[in-house]
Protein backbone atom coordinates (compact mmCIF):
# COMPACT_ATOMS: atom_id res chain seq x y z
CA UNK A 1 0.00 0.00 0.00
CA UNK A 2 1.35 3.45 -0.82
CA UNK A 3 2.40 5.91 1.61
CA UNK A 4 0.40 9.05 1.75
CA UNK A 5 2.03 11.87 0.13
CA UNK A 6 0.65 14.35 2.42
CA UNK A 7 -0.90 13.59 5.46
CA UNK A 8 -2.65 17.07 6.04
CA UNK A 9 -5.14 16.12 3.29
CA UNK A 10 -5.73 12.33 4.49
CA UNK A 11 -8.94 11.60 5.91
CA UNK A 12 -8.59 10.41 10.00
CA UNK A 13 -11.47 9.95 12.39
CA UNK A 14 -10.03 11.74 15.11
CA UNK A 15 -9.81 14.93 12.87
CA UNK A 16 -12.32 17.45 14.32
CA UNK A 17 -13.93 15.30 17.21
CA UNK A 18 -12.73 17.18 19.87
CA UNK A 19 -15.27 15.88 21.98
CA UNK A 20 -14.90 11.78 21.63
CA UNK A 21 -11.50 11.92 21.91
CA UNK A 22 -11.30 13.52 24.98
CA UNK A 23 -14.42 11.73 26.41
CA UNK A 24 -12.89 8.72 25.80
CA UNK A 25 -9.17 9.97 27.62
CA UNK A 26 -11.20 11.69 30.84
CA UNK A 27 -14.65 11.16 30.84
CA UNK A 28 -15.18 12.23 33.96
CA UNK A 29 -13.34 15.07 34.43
CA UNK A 30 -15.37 18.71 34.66
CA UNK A 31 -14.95 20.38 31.17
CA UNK A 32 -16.98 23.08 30.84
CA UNK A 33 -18.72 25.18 33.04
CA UNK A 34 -21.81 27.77 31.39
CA UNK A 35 -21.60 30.41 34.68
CA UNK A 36 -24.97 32.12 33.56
CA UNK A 37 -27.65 28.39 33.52
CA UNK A 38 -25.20 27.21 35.96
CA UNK A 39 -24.51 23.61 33.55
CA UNK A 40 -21.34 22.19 34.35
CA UNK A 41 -20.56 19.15 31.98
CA UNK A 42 -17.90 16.74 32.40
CA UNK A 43 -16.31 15.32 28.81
CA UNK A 44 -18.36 12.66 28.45
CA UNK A 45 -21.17 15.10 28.62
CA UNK A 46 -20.32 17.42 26.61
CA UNK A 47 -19.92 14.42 23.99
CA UNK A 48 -23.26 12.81 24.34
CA UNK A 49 -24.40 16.05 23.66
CA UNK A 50 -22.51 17.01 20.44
CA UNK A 51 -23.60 13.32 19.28
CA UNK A 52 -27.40 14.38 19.66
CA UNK A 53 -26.71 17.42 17.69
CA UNK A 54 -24.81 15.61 15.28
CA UNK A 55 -27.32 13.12 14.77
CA UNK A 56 -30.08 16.22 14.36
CA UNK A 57 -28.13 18.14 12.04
CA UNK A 58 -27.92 14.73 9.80
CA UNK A 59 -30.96 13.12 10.20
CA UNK A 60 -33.36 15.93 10.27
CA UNK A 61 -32.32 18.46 8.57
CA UNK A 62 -29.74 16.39 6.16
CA UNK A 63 -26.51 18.10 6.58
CA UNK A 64 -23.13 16.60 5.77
CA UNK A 65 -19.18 17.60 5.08
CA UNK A 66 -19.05 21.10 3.77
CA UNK A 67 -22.82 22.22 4.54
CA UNK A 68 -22.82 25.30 6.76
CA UNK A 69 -24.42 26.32 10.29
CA UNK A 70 -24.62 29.45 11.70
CA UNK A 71 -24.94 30.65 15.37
CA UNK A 72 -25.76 34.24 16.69
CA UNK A 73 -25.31 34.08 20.70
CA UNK A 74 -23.57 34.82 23.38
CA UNK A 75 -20.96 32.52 25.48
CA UNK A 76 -23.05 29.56 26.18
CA UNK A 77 -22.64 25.74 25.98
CA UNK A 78 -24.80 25.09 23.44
CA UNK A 79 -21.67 26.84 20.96
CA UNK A 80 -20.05 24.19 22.21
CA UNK A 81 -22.35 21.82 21.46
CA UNK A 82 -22.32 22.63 18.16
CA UNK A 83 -18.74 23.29 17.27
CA UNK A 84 -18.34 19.66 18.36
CA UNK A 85 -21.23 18.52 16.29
CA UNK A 86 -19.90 19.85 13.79
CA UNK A 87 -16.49 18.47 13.52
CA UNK A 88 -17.85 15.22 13.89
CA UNK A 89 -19.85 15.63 10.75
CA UNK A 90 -17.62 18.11 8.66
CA UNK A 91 -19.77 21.12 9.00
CA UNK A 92 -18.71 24.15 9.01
CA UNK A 93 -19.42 26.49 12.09
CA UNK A 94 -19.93 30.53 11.00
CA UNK A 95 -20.67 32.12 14.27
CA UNK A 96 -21.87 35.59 13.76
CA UNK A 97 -21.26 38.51 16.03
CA UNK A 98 -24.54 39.70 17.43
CA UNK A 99 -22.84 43.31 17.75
CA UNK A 100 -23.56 43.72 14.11
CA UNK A 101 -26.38 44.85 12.72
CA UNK A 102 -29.22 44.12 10.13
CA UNK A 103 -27.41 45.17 6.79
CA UNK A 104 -24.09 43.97 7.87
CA UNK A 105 -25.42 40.24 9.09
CA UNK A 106 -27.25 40.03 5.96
CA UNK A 107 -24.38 40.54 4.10
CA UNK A 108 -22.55 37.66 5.98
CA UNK A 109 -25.14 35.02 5.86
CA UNK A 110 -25.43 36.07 1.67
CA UNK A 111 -22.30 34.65 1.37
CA UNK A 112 -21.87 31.76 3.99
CA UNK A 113 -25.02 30.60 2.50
CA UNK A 114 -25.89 28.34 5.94
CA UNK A 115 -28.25 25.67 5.57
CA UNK A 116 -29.35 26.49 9.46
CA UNK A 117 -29.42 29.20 11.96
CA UNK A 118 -29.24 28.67 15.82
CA UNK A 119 -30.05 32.02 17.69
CA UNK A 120 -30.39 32.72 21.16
CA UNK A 121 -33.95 34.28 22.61
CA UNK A 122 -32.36 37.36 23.38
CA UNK A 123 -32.29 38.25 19.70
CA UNK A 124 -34.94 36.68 18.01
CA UNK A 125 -35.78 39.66 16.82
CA UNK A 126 -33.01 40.24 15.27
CA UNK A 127 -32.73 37.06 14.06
CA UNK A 128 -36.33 37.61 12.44
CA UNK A 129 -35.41 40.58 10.85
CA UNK A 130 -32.90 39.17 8.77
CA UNK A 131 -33.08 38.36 5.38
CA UNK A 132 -32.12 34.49 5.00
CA UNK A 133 -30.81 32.83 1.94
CA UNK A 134 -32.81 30.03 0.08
CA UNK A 135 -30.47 27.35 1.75
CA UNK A 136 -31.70 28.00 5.25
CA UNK A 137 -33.18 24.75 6.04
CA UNK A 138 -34.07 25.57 9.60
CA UNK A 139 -33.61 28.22 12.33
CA UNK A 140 -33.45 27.03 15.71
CA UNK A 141 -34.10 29.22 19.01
CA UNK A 142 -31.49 28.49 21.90
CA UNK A 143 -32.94 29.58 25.89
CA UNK A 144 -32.43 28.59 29.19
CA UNK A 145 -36.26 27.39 29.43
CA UNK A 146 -38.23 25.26 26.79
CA UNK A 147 -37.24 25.86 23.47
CA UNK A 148 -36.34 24.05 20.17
CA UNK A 149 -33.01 23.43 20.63
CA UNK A 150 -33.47 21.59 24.42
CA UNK A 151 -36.64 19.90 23.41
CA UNK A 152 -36.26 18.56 19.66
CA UNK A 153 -32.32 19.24 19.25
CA UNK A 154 -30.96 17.74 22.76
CA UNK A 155 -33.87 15.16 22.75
CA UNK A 156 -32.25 13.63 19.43
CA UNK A 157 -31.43 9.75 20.29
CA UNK A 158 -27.48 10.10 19.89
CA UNK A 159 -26.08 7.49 16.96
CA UNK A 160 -22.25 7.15 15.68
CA UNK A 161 -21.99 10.17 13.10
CA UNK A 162 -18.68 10.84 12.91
CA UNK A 163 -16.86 11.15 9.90
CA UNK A 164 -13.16 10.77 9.30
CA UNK A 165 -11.27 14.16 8.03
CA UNK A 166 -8.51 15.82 6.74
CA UNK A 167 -6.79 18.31 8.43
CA UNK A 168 -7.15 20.02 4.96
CA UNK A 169 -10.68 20.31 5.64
CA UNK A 170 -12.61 23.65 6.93
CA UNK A 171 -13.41 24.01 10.17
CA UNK A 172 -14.63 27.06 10.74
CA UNK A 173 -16.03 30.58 8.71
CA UNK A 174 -14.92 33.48 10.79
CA UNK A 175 -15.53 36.94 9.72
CA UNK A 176 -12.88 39.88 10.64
CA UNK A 177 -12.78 43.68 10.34
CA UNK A 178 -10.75 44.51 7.38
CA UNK A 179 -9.48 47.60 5.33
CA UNK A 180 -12.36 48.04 3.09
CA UNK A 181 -16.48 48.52 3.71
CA UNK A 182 -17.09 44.66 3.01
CA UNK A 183 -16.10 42.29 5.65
CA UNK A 184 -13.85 39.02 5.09
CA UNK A 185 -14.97 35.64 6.12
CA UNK A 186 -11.86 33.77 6.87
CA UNK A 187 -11.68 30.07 5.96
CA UNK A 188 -9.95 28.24 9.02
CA UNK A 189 -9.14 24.84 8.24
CA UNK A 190 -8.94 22.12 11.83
CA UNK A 191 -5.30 22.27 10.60
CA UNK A 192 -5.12 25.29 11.83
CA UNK A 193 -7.12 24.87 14.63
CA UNK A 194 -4.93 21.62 15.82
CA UNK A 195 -1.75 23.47 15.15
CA UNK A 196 -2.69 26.73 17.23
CA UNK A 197 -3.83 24.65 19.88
CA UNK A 198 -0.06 22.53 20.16
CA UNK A 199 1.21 26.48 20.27
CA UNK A 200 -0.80 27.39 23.08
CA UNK A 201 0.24 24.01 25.06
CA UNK A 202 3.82 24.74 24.83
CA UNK A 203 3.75 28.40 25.44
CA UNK A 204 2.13 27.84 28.50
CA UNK A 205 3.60 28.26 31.88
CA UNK A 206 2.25 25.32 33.56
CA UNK A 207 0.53 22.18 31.69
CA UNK A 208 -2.79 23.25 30.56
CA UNK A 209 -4.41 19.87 31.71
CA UNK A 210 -4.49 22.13 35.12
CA UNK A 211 -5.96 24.95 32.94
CA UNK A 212 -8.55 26.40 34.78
CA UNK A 213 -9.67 29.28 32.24
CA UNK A 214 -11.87 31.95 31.92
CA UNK A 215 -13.04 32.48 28.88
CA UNK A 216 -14.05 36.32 28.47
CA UNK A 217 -13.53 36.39 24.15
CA UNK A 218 -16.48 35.89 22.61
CA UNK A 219 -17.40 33.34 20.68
CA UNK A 220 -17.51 34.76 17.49
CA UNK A 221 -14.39 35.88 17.49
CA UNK A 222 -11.19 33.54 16.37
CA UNK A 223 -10.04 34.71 19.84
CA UNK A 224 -13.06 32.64 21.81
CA UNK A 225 -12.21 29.47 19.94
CA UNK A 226 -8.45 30.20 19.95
CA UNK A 227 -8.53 30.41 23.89
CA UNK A 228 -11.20 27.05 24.52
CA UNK A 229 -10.19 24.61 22.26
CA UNK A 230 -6.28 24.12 23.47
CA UNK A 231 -7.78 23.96 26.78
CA UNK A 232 -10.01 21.36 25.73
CA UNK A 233 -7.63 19.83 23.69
CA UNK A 234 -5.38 19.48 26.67
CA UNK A 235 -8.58 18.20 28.98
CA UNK A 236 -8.71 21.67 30.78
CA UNK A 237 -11.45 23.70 32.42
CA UNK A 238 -13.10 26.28 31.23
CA UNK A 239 -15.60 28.73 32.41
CA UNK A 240 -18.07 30.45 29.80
CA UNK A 241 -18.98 34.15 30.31
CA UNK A 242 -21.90 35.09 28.21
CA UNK A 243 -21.02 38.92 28.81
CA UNK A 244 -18.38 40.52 30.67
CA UNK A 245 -19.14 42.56 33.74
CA UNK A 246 -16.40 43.29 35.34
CA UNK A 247 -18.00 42.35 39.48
CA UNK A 248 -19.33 38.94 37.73
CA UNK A 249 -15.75 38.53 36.64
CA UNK A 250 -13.92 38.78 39.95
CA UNK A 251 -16.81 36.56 41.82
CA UNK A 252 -15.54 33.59 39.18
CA UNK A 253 -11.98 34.16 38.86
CA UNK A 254 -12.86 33.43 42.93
CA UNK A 255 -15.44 30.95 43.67
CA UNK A 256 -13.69 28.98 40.69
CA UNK A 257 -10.59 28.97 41.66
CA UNK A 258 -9.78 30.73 37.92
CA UNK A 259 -5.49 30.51 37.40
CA UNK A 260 -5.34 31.83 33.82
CA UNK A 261 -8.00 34.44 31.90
CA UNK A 262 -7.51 36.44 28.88
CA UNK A 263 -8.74 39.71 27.95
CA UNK A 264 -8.83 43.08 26.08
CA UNK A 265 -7.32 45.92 27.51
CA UNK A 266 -10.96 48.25 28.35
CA UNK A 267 -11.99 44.80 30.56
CA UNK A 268 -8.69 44.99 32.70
CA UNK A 269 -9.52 48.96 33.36
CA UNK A 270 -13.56 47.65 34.64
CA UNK A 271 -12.12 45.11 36.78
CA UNK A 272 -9.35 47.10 38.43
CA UNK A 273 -12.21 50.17 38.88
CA UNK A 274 -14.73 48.15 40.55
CA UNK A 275 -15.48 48.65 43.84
CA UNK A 276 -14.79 44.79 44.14
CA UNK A 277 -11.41 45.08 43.13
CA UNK A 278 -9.63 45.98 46.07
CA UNK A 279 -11.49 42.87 48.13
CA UNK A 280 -11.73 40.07 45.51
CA UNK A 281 -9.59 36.73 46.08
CA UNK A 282 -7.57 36.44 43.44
CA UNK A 283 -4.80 34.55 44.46
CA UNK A 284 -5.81 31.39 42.24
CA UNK A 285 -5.13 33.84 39.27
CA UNK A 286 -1.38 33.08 37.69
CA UNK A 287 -1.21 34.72 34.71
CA UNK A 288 -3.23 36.93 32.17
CA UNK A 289 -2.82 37.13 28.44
CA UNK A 290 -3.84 40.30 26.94
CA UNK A 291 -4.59 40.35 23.31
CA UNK A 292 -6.70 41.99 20.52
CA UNK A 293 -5.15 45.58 20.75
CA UNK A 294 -1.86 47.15 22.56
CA UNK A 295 -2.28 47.45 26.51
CA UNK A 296 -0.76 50.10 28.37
CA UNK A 297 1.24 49.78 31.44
CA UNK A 298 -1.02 51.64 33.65
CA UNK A 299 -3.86 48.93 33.32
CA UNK A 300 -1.54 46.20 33.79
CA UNK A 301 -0.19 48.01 37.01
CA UNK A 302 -3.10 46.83 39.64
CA UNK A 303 -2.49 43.59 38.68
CA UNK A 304 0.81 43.02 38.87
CA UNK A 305 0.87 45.01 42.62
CA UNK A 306 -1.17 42.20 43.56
CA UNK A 307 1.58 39.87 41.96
CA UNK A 308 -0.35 38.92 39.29
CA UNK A 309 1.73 38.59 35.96
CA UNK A 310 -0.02 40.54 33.00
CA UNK A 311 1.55 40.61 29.34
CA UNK A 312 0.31 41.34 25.85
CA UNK A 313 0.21 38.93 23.35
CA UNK A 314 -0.46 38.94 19.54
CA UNK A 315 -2.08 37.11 16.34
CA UNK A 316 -4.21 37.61 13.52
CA UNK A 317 -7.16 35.22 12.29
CA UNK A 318 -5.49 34.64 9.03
CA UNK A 319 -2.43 33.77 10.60
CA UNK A 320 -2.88 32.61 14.21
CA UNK A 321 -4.90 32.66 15.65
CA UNK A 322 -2.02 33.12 18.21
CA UNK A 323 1.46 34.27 16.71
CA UNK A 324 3.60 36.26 19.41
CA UNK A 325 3.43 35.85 23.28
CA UNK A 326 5.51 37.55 26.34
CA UNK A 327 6.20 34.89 28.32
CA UNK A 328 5.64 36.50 31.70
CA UNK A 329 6.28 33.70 33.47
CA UNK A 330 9.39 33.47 32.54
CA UNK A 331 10.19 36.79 33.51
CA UNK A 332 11.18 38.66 36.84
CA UNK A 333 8.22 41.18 37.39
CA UNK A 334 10.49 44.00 36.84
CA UNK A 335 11.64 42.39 33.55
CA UNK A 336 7.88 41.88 32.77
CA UNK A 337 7.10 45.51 33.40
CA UNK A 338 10.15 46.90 31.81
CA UNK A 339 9.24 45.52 28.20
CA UNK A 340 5.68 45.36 28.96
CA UNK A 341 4.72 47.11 25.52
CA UNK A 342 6.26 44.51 23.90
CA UNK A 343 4.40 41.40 22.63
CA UNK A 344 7.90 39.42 22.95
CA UNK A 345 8.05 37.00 20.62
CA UNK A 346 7.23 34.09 17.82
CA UNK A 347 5.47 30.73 19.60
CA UNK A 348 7.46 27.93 18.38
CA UNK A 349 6.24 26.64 15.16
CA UNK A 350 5.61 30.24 13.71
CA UNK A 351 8.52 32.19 11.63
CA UNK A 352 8.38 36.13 11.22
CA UNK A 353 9.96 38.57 9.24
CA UNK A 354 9.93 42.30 9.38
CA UNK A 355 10.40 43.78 6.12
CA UNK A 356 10.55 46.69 4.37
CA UNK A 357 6.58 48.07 2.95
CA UNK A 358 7.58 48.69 -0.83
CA UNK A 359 10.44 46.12 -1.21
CA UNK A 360 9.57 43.14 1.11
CA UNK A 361 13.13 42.80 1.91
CA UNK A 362 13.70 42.31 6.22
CA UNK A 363 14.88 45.41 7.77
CA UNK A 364 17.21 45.80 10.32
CA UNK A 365 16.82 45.69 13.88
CA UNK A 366 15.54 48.48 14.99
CA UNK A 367 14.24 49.74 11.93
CA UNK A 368 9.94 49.84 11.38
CA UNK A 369 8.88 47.74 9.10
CA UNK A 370 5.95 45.73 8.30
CA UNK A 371 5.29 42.14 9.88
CA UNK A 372 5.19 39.04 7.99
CA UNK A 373 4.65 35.56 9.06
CA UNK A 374 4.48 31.89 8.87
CA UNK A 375 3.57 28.71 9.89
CA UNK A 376 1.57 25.23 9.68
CA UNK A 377 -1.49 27.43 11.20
CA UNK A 378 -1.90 30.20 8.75
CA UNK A 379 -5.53 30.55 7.43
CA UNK A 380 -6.50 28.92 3.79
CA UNK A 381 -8.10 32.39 2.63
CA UNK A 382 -10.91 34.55 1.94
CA UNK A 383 -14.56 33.29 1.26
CA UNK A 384 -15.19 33.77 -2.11
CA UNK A 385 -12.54 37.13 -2.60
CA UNK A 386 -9.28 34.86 -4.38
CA UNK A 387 -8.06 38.70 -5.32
CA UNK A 388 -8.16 39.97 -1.11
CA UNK A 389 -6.52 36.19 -0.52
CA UNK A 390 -3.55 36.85 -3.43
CA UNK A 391 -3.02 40.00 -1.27
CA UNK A 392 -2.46 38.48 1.96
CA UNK A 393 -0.11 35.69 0.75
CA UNK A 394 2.83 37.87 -0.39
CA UNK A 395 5.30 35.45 -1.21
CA UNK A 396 6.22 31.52 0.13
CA UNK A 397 3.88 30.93 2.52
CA UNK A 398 3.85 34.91 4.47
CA UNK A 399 1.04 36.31 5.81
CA UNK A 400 0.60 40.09 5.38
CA UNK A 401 0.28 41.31 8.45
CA UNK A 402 -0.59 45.37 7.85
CA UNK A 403 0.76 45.78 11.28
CA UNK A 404 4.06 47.72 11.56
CA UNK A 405 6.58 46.47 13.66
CA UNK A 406 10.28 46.35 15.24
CA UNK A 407 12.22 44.38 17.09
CA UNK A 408 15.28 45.10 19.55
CA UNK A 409 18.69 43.62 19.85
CA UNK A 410 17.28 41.48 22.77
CA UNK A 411 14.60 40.34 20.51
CA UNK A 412 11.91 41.58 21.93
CA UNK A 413 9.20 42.75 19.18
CA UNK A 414 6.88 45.86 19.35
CA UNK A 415 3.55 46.77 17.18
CA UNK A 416 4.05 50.19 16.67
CA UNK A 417 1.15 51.18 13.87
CA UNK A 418 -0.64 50.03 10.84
CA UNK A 419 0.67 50.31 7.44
CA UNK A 420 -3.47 50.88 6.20
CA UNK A 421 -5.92 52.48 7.32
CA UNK A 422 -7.61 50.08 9.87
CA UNK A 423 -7.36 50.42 13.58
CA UNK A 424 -8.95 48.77 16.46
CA UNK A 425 -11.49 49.96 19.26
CA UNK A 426 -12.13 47.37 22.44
CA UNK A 427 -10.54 44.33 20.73
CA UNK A 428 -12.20 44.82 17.68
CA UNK A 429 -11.23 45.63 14.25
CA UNK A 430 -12.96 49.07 12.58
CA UNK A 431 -12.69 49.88 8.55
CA UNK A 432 -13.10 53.61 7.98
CA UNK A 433 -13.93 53.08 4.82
CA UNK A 434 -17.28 51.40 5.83
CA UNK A 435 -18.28 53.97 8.26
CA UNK A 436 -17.45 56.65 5.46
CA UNK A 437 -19.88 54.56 3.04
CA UNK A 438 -22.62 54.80 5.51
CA UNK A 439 -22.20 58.55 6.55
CA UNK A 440 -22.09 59.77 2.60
CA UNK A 441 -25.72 57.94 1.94
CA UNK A 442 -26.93 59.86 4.39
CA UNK A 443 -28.16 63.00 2.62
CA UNK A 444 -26.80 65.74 4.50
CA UNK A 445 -23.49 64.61 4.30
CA UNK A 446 -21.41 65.29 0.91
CA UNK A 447 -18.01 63.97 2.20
CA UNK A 448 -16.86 62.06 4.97
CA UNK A 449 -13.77 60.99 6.42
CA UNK A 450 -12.92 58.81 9.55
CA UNK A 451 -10.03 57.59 11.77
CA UNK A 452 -8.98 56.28 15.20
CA UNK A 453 -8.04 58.77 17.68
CA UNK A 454 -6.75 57.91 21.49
CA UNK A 455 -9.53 56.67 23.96
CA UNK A 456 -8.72 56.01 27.42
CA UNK A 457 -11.27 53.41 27.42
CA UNK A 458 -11.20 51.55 24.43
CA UNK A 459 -7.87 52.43 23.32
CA UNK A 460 -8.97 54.11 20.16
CA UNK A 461 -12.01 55.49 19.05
CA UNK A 462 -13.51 56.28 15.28
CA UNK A 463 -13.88 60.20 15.09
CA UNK A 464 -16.13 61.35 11.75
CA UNK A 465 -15.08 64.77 9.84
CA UNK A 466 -17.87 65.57 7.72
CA UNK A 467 -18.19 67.64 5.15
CA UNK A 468 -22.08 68.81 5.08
CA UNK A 469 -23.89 68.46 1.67
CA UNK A 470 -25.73 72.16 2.10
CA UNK A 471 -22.75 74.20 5.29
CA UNK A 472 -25.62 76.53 6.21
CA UNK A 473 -27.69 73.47 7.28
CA UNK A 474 -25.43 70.87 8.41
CA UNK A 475 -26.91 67.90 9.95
CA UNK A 476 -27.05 67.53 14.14
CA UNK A 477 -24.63 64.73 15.42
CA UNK A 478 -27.53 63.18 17.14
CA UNK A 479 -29.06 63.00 13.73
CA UNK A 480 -26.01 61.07 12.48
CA UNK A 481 -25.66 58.99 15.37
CA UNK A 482 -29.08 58.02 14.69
CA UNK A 483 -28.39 57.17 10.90
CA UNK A 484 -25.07 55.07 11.99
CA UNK A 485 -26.51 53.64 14.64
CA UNK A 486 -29.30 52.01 12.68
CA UNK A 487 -26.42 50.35 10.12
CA UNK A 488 -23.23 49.77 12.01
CA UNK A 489 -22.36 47.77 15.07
CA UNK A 490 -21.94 50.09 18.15
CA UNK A 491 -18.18 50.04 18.21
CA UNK A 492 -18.30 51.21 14.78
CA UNK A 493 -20.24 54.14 15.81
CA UNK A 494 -18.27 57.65 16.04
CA UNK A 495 -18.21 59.62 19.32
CA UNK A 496 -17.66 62.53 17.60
CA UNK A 497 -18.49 64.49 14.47
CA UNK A 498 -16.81 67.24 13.29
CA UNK A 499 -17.84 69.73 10.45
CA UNK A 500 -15.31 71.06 8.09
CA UNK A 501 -15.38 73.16 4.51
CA UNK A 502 -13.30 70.47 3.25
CA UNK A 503 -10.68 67.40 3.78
CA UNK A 504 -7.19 67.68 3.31
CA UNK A 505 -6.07 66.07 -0.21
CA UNK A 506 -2.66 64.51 -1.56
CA UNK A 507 -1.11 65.93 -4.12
CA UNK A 508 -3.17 63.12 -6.44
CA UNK A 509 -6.46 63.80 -5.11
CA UNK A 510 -6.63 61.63 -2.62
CA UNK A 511 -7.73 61.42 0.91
CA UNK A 512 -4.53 62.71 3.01
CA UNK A 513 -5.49 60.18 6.35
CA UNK A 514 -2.26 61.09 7.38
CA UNK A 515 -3.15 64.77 7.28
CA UNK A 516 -6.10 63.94 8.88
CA UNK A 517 -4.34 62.33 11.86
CA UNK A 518 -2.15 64.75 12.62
CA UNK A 519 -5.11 67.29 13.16
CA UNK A 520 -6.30 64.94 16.00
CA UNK A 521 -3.31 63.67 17.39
C-alpha cells in the first residue's frame, strides 16, 4: 500500500472530534462550566451532547461535510455543542457577532449561505429581521427554558456520526474587520485549529491539563475558539462568560478557583475600577494574556501590585490565531514591566519577518517595518474574494500582516502602527472606509472621512469629519448617530463628528489620512 504523500489532506477519524477523543481519555473530568444556567458538563457530557446534535443536524435536517451552520449568541454551551457537532460531521461552524447589525449580518449570511441558523432568545428579533438565503433549512431558538433546541435538538437519540477528516478540511467561517467597507470571512481549516492549539500548550507556563480558564472572548471571534479549544484539547477547564461585567468577573476568577484568563485591555480597566477590586480573592489567578489591541502599562499596574503577571500577546485570524506571546512567566516582574509594551516573541512553530513596505526585503533591527509571518497554522483564505486572498499571501507561505513592527537587539518585538488604514477599538477591528460609506448615503453629508483617535477606554475610538452636503444646514450629530446607529455595530459608531469646509487632499487627489491624523493627534 502506498504511503500518503501528504498527510494534512488524508482523511482520519479523530480529525475534528474534539469531543470523543477527549471523552474517551477523561470522561469524567469537569470540562466546561456555562456560569450564567449554571450547567457544568464533564467530557463525556459534553460528547453525548454534540452526538445528539450531530445526529439532528444529519438526520433531520440532512446536513453533511461542507454544509454550513450558523450561530448568533452569546458565550453559552450550546456553541459548544455545536462546534463539536460539527467536527464530527464536517460542518462548518460561522458564528456571527450579534454586535452587528441588520445590513451587515445580511451581508454575511449572503455569502456563507448556511443551511441552518441557531439564535439565542435574546435576539430573536433580530434574528427575524434578517433576510435568510434560500439554503436556510431551519432556524433554531437556543434559551435557558423550553425551546427548540433543548426539546427537539438535545432530545435527538445520539447514533455514531462521525466522519473521518482531513486536516485540509474547513473548520470554521470566521468573519474579521478589514481595510475596506465589506467584511472578510476567513476560511480556518482544523489544521489550523490543531496546530494553534499545540502552540498554546507549549507556550504555556504550567501544563494546561491544570488549565482552569476563563473564557471572556467571545465566541464569534477567532479569539473565543483560539482560547477554549487548546484547553479542551489538553482536557482543561473552562468557564463560559456570556457577557463581561467586570464584578461577575472577579466573583468567578474566585469561587472557581480561575489561574489563567484572557482579555482586552478596556476589561482589565472595569475590573481594576470596581469597587470589588480591592477585596476580591484572586490569588488562584497566575497569569493573564492580553490580546486583541496594545495594553498600556497603567492597566496592567493593579495587577501586577497584587503579583499577578499581565503581558500582551499577539495574532491575527489569518495567521494565528495566536502568533507572538511575552512569556511573563518566565520573567522577573520588573523584567515583565520593563518591556511590557512589547508582545515578545514568535510561539514555536511560527517564523516572522519584518520587512521593508515597498520592497519586502527584512529590515534591520531596529528599523519599522511591516510584519510578515508563517507557519503550519496560517488561514486557507478569503470566502469567495481569491483577489483579497492573493493580497495576503505575499510570497512563500507569508502572511501580510498590515501591522508595523520592530524588534530590539534582545529580541523583543513591538507593534508600533498600521501600514493601512484600519485600527482597532475594544478588541475589535474598525474599517473607515465602511463607516465613510454609511455617513455619505446619508443625505446631509457630501463627504466624509474617519479615523482612530486615542480613547482612554477603548484604546482608540472612530472620530467622523464631515463635510455637510448644504454648510448653512449641516446635519445635528444626534441626527447622524441616529443614521449610523441604525447600520453599524456600536463600536463602529463615532463619538464625535466634526464639520469642516473640506478634507485635506494629496497631491493626487486623494484622501490625506495622514493629514487627517495629525489634526487629532
Amino acid at each position: 500500500m502506498a504511503r500518503p504523500e501528504n498527510y494534512d489532506k488524508l482523511p482520519m477519524y479523530w480529525v475534528g472530534d474534539f469531543a470523543g477523543r477527549r471523552a474517551k481519555l477523561a470522561p469524567r473530568r469537569t470540562a466546561v462550566f456555562d456560569a450564567t444556567s449554571g450547567i457544568r458538563l464533564r467530557y463525556a457530557d459534553v460528547d453525548d451532547r454534540a452526538r445528539r446534535v450531530a445526529t439532528y443536524l444529519a438526520d433531520e435536517l440532512g446536513l453533511k461535510k461542507g454544509d454550513r451552520v450558523c450561530f448568533l449568541s452569546q458565550n453559552r454551551v450550546e456553541a459548544i455543542d455545536l462546534f463539536m457537532a460539527a467536527g464530527k460531521l464536517g460542518v462548518i461552524l460561522a458564528p456571527l457577532s450579534f454586535r452587528l447589525k441588520k445590513r451587515e449580518l445580511d451581508d454575511l449570511l449572503g455569502r456563507i449561505e448556511p443551511q441552518a441558523l441557531f439564535y439565542e432568545d435574546a435576539f430573536a428579533e433580530l434574528a427575524d429581521s434578517l433576510d435568510m438565503p434560500d439554503s436556510v433549512r431551519a432556524r433554531v431558538e437556543l434559551a435557558d427554558g423550553p425551546c427548540g433546541y433543548r426539546d427537539q435538538v438535545l432530545a435527538t437519540p445520539a447514533r455514531d456520526v462521525n466522519v473521518p477528516l482531513a486536516l485540509d478540511d474547513t473548520a470554521l467561517y470566521i468573519h474579521t474587520g478589514g481595510t475596506t467597507a465589506t467584511p472578510k470571512v476567513c476560511i480556518i481549516s482544523h489544521r489550523q485549529m490543531v496546530w494553534n492549539s499545540v502552540e498554546i500548550m507549549l507556550g504555556a507556563a504550567d501544563s494546561l491539563t491544570d488549565r482552569r480558564e476563563l473564557l471572556t472572548f467571545p465566541l464569534f471571534h477567532v479569539g473565543g475558539w483560539n482560547t477554549f479549544l487548546p484547553v479542551f484539547h489538553s482536557g482543561g477547564y473552562a468557564v463560559l462568560m456570556r457577557k463581561f461585567e467586570p464584578e461577575a468577573a472577579l466573583g468567578i476568577i474566585e469561587s472557581e478557583g480561575i489561574n489563567h484568563m484572557g482579555a482586552v485591555e478596556p476589561m482589565l480597566k472595569f475590573m481594576a475600577e470596581h469597587p470589588s477590586f480591592a477585596t476580591a480573592d484572586l490569588s488562584s489567578l497566575r497569569g493573564i494574556m492580553t490580546g486583541g489591541a496594545p495594553c498600556a502599562a497603567a492597566t496592567m499596574e493593579p495587577f501586577w501590585q497584587r503579583g499577578i503577571p499581565v503581558a500582551q500577546s499577539y495574532g491575527l485570524t489569518e495567521a494565528g490565531p495566536s502568533n507572538f506571546v511575552h512569556a511573563a512567566w518566565d520573567s522577573s516582574m520588573d523584567e515583565l514591566k520593563a518591556h511590557s509594551d512589547s508582545i515578545g516573541t514568535s510561539f514555536f512553530h511560527c517564523d516572522y519577518q519584518i520587512v521593508d513596505q515597498d520592497t519586502l526585503e527584512p529590515v534591520s533591527r531596529g528599523r519599522e517595518g511591516v510584519l510578515l509571518m508563517r507557519s503550519p497554522h496560517n488561514f486557507d483564505g478569503y470566502l469567495g474574494q481569491p483577489e483579497r486572498t492573493a493580497q495576503a499571501f505575499v510570497k512563500d507561505g507569508w502572511i501580510y500582516s498590515g501591522d508595523l513592527a520592530r524588534e530590539t537587539e534582545e529580541g523583543y518585538v513591538y507593534i508600533v502602527g498600521r501600514a493601512d488604514n484600519m485600527f482597532v477599538s475594544g478588541g475589535e477591528n474598525v474599517s473607515p472606509e465602511e463607516i465613510e460609506n454609511v455617513l455619505v448615503a446619508h443625505d446631509g453629508v457630501r463627504q466624509a472621512a474617519v479615523i482612530g483617535v486615542k480613547d482612554e477606554t477603548w484604546g482608540q475610538a472612530p472620530v467622523a469629519v464631515v463635510v455637510p452636503a448644504d454648510p448653512g444646514a449641516p446635519p445635528t450629530e444626534t441626527e447622524l448617530g441616529r443614521h449610523c446607529k441604525a447600520q453599524l455595530a456600536g463600536f463602529k459608531i463615532p463619538k464625535r463628528f466634526d464639520f469642516t469646509d473640506a478634507l485635506p487632499l494629496t497631491g493626487a487627489g486623494k484622501l490625506d489620512r495622514s493629514a487627517l491624523k495629525k489634526r487629532y493627534t
